[in-house]
Structure formats: structure tokens, C-alpha cells
N, C-alpha and C. Protein backbone atom coordinates (compact mmCIF):
# COMPACT_ATOMS: atom_id res chain seq x y z
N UNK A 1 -45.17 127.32 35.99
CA UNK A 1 -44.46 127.35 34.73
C UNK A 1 -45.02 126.26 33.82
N UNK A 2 -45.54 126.69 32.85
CA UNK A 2 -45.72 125.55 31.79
C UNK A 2 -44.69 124.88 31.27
N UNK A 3 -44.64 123.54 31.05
CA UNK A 3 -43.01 122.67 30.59
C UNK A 3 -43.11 123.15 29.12
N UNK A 4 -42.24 123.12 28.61
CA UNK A 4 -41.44 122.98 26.85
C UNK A 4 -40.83 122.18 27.19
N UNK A 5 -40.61 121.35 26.21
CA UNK A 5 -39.31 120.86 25.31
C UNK A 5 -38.50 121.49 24.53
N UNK A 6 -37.35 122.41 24.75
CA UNK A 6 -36.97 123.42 23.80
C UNK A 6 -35.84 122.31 22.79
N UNK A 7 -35.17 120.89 23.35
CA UNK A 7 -34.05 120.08 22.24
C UNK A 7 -34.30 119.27 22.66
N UNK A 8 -34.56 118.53 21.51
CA UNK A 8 -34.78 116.42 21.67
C UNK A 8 -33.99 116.33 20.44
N UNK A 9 -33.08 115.27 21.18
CA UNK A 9 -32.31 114.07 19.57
C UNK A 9 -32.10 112.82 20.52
N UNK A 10 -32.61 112.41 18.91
CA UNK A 10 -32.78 110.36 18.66
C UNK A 10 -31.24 110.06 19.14
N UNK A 11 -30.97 109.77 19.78
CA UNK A 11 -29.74 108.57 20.42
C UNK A 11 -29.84 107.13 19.87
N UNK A 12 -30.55 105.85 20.40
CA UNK A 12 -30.15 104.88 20.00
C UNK A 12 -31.61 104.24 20.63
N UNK A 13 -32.06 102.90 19.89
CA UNK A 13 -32.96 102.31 20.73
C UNK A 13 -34.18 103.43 20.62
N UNK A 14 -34.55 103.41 21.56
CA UNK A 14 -35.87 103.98 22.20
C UNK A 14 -35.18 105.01 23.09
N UNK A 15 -34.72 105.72 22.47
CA UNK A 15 -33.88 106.89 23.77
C UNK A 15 -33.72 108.23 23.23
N UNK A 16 -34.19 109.30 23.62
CA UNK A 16 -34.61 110.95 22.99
C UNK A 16 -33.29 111.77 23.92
N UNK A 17 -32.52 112.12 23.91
CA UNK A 17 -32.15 113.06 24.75
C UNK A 17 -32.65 114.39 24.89
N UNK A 18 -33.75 114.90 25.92
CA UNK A 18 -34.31 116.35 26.10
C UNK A 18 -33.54 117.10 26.73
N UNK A 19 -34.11 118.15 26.23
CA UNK A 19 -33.84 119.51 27.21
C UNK A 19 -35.15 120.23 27.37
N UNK A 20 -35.48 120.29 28.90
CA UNK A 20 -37.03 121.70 28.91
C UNK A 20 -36.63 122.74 29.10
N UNK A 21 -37.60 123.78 29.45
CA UNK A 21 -37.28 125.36 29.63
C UNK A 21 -37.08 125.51 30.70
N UNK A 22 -36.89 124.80 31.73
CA UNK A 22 -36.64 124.34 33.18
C UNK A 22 -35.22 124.26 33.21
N UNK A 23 -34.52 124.35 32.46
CA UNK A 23 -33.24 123.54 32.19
C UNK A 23 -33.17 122.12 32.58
N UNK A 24 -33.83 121.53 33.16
CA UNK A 24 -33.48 119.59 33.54
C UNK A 24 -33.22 119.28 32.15
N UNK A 25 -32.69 118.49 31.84
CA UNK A 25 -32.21 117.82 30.89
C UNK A 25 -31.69 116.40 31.13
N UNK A 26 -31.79 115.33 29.76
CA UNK A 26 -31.05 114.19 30.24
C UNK A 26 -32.04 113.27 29.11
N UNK A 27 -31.66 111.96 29.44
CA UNK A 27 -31.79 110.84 28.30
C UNK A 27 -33.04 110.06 29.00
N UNK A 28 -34.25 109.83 27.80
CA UNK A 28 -35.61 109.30 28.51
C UNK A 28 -35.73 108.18 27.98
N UNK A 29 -35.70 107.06 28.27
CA UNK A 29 -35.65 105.99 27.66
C UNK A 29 -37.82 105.44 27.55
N UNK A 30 -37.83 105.40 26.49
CA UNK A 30 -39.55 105.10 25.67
C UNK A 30 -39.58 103.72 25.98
N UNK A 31 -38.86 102.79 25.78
CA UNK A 31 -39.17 101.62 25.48
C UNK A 31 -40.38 101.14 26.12
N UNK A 32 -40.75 101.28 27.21
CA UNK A 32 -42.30 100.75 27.94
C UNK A 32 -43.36 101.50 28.04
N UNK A 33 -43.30 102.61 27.12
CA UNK A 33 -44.29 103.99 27.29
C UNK A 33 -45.28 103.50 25.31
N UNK A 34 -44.60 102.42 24.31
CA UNK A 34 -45.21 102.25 23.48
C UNK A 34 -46.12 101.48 23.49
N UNK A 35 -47.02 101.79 24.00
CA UNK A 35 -48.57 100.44 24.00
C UNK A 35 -49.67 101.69 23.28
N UNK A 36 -50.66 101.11 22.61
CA UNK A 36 -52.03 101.66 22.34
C UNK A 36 -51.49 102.23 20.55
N UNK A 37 -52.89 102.40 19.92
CA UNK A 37 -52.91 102.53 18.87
C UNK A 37 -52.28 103.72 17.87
N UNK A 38 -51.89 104.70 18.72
CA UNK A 38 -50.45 105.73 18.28
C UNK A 38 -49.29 105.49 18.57
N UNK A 39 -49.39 104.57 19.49
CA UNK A 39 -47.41 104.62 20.07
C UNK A 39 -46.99 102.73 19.03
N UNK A 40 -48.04 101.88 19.20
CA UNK A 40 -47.44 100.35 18.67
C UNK A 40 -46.50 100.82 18.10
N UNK A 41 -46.97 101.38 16.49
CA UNK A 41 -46.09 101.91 15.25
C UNK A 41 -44.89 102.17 15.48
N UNK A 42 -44.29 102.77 16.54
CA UNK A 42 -43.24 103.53 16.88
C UNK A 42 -42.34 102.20 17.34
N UNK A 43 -42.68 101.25 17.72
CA UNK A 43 -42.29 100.32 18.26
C UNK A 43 -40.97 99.74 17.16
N UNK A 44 -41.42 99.95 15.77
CA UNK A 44 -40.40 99.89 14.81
C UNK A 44 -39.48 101.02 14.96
N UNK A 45 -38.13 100.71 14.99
CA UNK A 45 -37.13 101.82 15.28
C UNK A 45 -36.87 103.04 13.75
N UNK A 46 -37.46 101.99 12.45
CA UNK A 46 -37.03 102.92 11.45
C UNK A 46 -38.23 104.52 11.82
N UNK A 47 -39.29 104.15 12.59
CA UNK A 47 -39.78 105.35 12.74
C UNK A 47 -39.89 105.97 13.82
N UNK A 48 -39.46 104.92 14.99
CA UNK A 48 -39.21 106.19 16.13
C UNK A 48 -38.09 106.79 16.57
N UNK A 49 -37.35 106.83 15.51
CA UNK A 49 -36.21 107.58 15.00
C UNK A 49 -36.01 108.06 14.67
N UNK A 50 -37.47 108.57 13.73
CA UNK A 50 -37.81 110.18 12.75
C UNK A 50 -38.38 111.24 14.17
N UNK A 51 -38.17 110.72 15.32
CA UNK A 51 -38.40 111.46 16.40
C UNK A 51 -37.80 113.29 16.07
N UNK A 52 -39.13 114.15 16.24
CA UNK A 52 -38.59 115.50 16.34
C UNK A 52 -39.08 116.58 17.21
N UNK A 53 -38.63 117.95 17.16
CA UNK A 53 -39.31 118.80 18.42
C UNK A 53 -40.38 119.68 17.25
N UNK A 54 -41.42 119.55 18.13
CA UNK A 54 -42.55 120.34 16.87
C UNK A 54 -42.32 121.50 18.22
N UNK A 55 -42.37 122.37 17.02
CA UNK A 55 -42.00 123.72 17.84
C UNK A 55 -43.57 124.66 18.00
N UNK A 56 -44.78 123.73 17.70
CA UNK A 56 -46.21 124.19 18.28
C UNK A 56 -46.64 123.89 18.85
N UNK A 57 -46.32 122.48 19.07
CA UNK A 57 -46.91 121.88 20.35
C UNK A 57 -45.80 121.98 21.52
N UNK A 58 -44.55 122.42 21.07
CA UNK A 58 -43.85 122.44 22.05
C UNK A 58 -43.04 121.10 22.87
N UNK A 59 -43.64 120.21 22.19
CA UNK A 59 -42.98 118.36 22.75
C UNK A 59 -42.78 117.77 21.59
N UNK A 60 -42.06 116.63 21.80
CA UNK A 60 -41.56 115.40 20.71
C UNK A 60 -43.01 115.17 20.02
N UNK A 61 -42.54 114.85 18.35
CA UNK A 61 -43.73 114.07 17.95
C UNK A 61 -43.15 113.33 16.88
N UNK A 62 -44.02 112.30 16.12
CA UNK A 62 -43.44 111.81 15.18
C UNK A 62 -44.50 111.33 14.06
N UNK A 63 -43.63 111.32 12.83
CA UNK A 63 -44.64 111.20 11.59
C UNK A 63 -45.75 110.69 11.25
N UNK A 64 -45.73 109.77 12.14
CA UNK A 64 -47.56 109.12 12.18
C UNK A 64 -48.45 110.14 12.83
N UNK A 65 -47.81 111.28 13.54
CA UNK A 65 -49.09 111.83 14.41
C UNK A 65 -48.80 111.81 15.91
N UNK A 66 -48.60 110.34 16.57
CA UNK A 66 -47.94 110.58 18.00
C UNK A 66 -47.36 111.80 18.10
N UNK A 67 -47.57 112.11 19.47
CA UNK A 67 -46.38 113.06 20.72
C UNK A 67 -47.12 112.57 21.61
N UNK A 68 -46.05 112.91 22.32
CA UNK A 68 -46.20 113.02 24.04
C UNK A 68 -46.14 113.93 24.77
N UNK A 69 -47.13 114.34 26.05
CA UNK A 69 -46.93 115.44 26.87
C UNK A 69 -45.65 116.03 27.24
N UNK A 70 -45.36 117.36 27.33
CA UNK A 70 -44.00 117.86 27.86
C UNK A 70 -43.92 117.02 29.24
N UNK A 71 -45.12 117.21 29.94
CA UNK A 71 -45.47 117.14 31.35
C UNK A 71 -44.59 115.93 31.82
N UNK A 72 -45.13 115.24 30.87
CA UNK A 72 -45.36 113.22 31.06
C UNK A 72 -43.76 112.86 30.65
N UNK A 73 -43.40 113.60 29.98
CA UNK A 73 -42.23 113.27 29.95
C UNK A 73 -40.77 114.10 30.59
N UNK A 74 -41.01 114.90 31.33
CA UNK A 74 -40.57 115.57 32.24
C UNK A 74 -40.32 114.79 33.91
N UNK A 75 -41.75 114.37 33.76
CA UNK A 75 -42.06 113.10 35.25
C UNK A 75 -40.99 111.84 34.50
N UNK A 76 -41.50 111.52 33.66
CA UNK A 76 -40.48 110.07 33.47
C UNK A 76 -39.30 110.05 33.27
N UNK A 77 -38.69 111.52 32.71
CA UNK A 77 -37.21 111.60 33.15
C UNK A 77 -36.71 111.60 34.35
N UNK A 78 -37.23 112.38 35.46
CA UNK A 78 -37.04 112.36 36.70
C UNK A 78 -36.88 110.74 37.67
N UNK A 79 -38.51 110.01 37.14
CA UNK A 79 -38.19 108.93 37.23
C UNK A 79 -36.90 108.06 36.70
N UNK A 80 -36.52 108.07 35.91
CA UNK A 80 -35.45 107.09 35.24
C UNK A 80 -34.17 107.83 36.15
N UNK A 81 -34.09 108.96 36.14
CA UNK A 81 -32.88 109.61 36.63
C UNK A 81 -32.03 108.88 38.13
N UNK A 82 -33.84 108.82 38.67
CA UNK A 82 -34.35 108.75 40.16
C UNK A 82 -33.49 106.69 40.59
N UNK A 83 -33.96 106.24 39.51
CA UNK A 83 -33.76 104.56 39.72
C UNK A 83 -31.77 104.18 39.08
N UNK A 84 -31.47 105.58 38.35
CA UNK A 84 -30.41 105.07 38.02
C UNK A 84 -29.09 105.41 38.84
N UNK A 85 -29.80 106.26 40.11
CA UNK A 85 -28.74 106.80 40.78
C UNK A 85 -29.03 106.06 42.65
């Protein structure tokens, strides 16, 4: 199965709440995923807060150009899920 992102919304901080076509769902927290010359920018909250679902690429992206893999962020929800339980 290829992942989608079919719903992402901006919560608070550095935090997207997804949903994939998998149904998993749940809250991905970014804060340590912004390093390198597309993500720094984001590091300011007034813009990684314009966080949205581009419905061609199928994953989060945001106005500078960044996204991120469905994939990659599918694994790091699992992870976070994984450490908070």
C-alpha cells in the first residue's frame, strides 16, 4: 500500500495532527525533524503553522516549498506513539 496523508491540522508548537489511508492516525510532534536548508525556516512558528495537506503530493507541505514523506512521517508517528505509552 502506498501511504497518503488524507487530514493534517496545525495544533500548537511543532505538532500536525494526521490521518493516513491506513487509518493510523494521531499527533506528530516536528520539533527535532527541523535541521537543513528547507526545514530551518519552519523553525519560526508564524510559518510552520501555515502547515497544509497538498492533495498532489499527497503529504504535509508548507509555503516555502518543504514537505515531508508520507512514509517518514508515518514511521515517526509510530515512533512517538511507541515512547509515549
Amino acid at each position: 500500500m502506498i501511504l497518503h496523508i488524507t487530514n493534517a491540522k496545525y495544533l500548537q508548537n511543532y505538532q500536525v495532527r494526521l490521518k493516513f489511508n491506513d487509518d493510523v492516525e494521531g499527533i506528530v510532534d516536528l520539533s527535532n525533524e527541523l535541521w537543513g536548508s528547507m526545514f530551518e525556516p519552519l523553525k519560526d512558528l508564524s510559518l510552520f503553522s501555515q502547515v497544509r495537506l497538498d492533495s498532489q503530493l499527497h503529504t504535509i507541505s508548507w509555503p516555502n516549498g518543504a514537505d515531508l514523506a508520507p512514509e517518514f512521517l508515518h514511521e515517526l508517528l509510530q515512533q512517538q506513539q511507541e515512547i509515549e505509552t
